[in-house]
Protein backbone atom coordinates (compact mmCIF):
# COMPACT_ATOMS: atom_id res chain seq x y z
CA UNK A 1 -27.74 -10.42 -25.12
CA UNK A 2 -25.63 -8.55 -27.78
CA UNK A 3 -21.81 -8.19 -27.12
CA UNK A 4 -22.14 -4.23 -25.90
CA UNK A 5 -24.81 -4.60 -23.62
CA UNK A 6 -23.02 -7.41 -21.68
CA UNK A 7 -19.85 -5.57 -21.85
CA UNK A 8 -22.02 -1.87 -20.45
CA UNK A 9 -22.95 -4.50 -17.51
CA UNK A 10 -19.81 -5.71 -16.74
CA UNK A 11 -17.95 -2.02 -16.50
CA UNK A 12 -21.17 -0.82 -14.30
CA UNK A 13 -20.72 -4.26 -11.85
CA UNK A 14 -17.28 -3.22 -11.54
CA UNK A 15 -17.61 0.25 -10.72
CA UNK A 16 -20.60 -0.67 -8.45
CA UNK A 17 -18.30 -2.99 -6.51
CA UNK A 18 -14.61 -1.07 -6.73
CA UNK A 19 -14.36 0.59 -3.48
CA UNK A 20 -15.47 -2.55 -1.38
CA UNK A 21 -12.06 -4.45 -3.23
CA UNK A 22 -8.27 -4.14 -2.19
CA UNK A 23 -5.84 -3.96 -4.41
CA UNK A 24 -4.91 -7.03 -5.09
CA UNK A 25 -8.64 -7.52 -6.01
CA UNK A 26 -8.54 -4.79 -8.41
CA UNK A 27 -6.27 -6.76 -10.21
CA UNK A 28 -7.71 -10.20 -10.01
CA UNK A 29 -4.41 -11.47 -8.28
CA UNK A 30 -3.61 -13.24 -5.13
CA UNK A 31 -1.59 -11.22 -2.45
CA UNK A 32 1.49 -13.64 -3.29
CA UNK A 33 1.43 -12.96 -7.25
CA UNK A 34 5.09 -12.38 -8.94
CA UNK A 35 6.02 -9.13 -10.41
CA UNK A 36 5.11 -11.00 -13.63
CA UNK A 37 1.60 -12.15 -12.99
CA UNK A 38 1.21 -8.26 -11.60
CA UNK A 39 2.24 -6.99 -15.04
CA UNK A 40 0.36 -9.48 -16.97
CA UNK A 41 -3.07 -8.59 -15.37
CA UNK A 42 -2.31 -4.67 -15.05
CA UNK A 43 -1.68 -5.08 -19.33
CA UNK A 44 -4.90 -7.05 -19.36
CA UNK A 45 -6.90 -4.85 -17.39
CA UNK A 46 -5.27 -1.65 -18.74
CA UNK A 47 -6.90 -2.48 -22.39
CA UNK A 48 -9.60 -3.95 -21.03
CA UNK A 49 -11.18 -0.31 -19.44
CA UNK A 50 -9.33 2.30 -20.85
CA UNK A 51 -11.59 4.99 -21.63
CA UNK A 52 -10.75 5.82 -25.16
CA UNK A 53 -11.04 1.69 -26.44
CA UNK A 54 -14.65 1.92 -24.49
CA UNK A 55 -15.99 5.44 -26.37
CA UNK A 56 -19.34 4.32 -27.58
CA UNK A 57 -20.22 2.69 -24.21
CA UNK A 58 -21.32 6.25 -22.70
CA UNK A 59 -19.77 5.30 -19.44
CA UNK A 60 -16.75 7.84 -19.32
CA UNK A 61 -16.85 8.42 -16.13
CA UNK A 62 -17.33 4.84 -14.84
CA UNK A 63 -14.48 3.83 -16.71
CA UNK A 64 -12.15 6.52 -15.71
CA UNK A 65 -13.06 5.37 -12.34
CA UNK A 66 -12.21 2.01 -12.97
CA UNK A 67 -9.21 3.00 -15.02
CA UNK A 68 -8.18 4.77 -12.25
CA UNK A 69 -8.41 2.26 -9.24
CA UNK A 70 -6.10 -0.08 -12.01
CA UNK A 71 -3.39 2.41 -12.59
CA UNK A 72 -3.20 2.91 -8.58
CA UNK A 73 -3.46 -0.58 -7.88
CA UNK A 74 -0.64 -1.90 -10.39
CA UNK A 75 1.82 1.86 -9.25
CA UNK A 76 1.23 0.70 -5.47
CA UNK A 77 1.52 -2.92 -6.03
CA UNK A 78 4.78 -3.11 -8.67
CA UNK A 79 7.31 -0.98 -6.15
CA UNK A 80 8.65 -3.43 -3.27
CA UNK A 81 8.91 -1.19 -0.50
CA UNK A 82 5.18 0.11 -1.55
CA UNK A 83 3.52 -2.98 -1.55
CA UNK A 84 5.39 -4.30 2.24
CA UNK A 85 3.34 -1.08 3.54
CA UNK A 86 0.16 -1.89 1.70
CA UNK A 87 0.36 -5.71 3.24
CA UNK A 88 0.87 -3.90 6.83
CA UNK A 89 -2.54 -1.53 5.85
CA UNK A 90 -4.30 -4.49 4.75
CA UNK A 91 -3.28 -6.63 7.75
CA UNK A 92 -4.71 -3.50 9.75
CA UNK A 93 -8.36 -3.39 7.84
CA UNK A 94 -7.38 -0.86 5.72
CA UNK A 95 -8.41 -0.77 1.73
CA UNK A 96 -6.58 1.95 0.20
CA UNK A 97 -3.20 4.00 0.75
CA UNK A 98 -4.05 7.97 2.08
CA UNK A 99 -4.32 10.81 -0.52
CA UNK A 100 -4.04 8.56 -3.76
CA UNK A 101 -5.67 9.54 -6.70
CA UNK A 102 -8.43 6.81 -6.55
CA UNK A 103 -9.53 8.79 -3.94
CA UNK A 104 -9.50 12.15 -5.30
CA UNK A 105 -11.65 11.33 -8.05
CA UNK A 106 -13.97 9.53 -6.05
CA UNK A 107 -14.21 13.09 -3.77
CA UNK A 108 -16.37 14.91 -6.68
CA UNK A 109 -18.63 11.36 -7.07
CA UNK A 110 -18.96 11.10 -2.90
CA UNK A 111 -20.04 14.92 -2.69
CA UNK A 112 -23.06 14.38 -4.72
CA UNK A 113 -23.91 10.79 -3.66
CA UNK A 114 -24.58 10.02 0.22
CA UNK A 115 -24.50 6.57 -0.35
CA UNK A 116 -20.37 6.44 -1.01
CA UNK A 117 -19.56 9.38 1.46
CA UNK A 118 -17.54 7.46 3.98
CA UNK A 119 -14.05 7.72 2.83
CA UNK A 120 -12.98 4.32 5.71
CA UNK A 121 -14.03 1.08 5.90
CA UNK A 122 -14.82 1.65 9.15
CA UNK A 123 -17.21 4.61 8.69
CA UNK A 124 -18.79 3.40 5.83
CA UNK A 125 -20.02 0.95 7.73
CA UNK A 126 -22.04 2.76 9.88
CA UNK A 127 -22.64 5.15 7.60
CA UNK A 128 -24.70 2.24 6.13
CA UNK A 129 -26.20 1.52 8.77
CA UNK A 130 -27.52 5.05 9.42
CA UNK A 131 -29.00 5.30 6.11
CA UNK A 132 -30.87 2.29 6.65
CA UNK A 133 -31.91 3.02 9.73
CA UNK A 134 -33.09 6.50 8.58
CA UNK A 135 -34.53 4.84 5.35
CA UNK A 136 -36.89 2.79 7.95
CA UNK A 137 -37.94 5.72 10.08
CA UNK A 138 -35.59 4.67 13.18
CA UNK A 139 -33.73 7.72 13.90
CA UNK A 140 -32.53 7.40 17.08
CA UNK A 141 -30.90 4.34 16.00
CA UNK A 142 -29.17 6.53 13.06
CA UNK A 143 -28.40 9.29 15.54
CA UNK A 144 -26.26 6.83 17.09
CA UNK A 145 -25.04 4.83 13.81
CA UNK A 146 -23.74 8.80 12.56
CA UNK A 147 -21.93 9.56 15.82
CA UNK A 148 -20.27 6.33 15.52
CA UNK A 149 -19.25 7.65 11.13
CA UNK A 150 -18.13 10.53 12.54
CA UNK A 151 -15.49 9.55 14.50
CA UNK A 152 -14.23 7.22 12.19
CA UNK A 153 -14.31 9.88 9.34
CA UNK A 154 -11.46 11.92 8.68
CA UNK A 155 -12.71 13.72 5.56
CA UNK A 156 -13.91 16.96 5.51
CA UNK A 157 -16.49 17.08 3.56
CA UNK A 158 -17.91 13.57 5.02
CA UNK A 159 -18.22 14.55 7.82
CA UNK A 160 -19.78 17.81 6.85
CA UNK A 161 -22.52 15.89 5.26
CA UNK A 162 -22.64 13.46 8.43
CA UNK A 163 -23.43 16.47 10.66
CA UNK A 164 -25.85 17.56 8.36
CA UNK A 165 -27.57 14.27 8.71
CA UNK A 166 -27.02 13.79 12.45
CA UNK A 167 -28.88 17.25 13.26
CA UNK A 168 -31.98 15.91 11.29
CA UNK A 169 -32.06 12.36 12.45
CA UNK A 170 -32.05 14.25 15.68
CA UNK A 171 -34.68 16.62 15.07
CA UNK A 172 -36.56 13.55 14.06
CA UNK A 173 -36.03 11.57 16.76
CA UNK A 174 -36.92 14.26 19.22
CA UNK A 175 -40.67 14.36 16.90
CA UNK A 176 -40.99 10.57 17.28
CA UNK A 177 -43.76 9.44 20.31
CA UNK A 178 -42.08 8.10 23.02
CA UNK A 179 -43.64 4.02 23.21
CA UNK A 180 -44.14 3.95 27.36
CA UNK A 181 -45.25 -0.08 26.91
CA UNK A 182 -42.35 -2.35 26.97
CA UNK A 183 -43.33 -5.47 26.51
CA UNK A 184 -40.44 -6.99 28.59
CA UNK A 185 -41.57 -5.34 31.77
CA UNK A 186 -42.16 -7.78 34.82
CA UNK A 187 -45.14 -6.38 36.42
CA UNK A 188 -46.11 -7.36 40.24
């Protein structure tokens, strides 16, 4: 495998796996690194996927992504008093700091992909498991999977789309033969 093609793989594993990582991931450093090792990696990184050293890749928009989720990572990360807050978020579940850029570029992507709509850990994970229910037919599983997204989701347009979706996993549900059998039944 020639030099660019591993390299094309690498950025599109990266940007495949970003929003599942923390900060601290982002950056390949432990959540005890110095200021030091926090500089070293940003630098590293920094060349590593910036957009204009990466031009005949055809992946501008991966790598502004990834670029992106860097620059936020090392600005959150190198300020003491932002980085005691982003321990507290993390201790809480939390990924990402509210209304930070990262997440304002990943709006346009999210709007046109329903796979990365959930803006939370929380209701991405249901959000998951609605698709996959609704990927396997089981909709009144996924009616209940969205409801659960929903109110977890505090974006907009989210939970527009998760509405959209809950109405037809109803609609489909409702279609869907009722089984009378149950198996489990103790008959006398």
């Amino acid at each position: 495998m020639d030099a660019t093609a591993q390299k094309k793989i690498e950025i599109e594993t990266v940007h495949d796996i970003l929003d599942d990582l923390n900060y601290y991931e982002i950056l390949m450093l432990s959540p005890d690194a110095t200021p030091s090792e926090l500089s070293n990696s940003y630098k590293k990184l920094h060349k590593q996927f910036h957009p204009d050293r990466n031009k005949g890749l055809n992946l501008t928009d991966q790598l502004t992504y990834i670029f992106t989720a860097v620059n936020e990572s090392y600005n959150v990360l190198k300020e003491d008093r932002s980085r005691i807050a982003y321990d507290a978020l993390l201790n809480d579940g939390g990924l990402r700091i509210e209304e930070t850029q990262l997440r304002v570029s990943a709006s346009g992507s999210r709007s046109s992909d329903p796979l990365h709509a959930a803006t939370n850990d929380n209701s991405k994970k249901y959000w998951q498991l609605a698709l996959n229910d609704i990927e396997r037919n089981n909709y009144s599983s996924a009616v209940l999977n969205i409801q659960f997204a929903l109110q977890f989701e505090k974006d907009e347009d989210a939970r527009e789309l998760f509405q959209k979706e809950l109405d037809k996993a109803k609609s489909e549900a409702s279609k869907a033969p009722k089984s009378s059998h149950n198996a489990y039944k103790i008959r006398l």
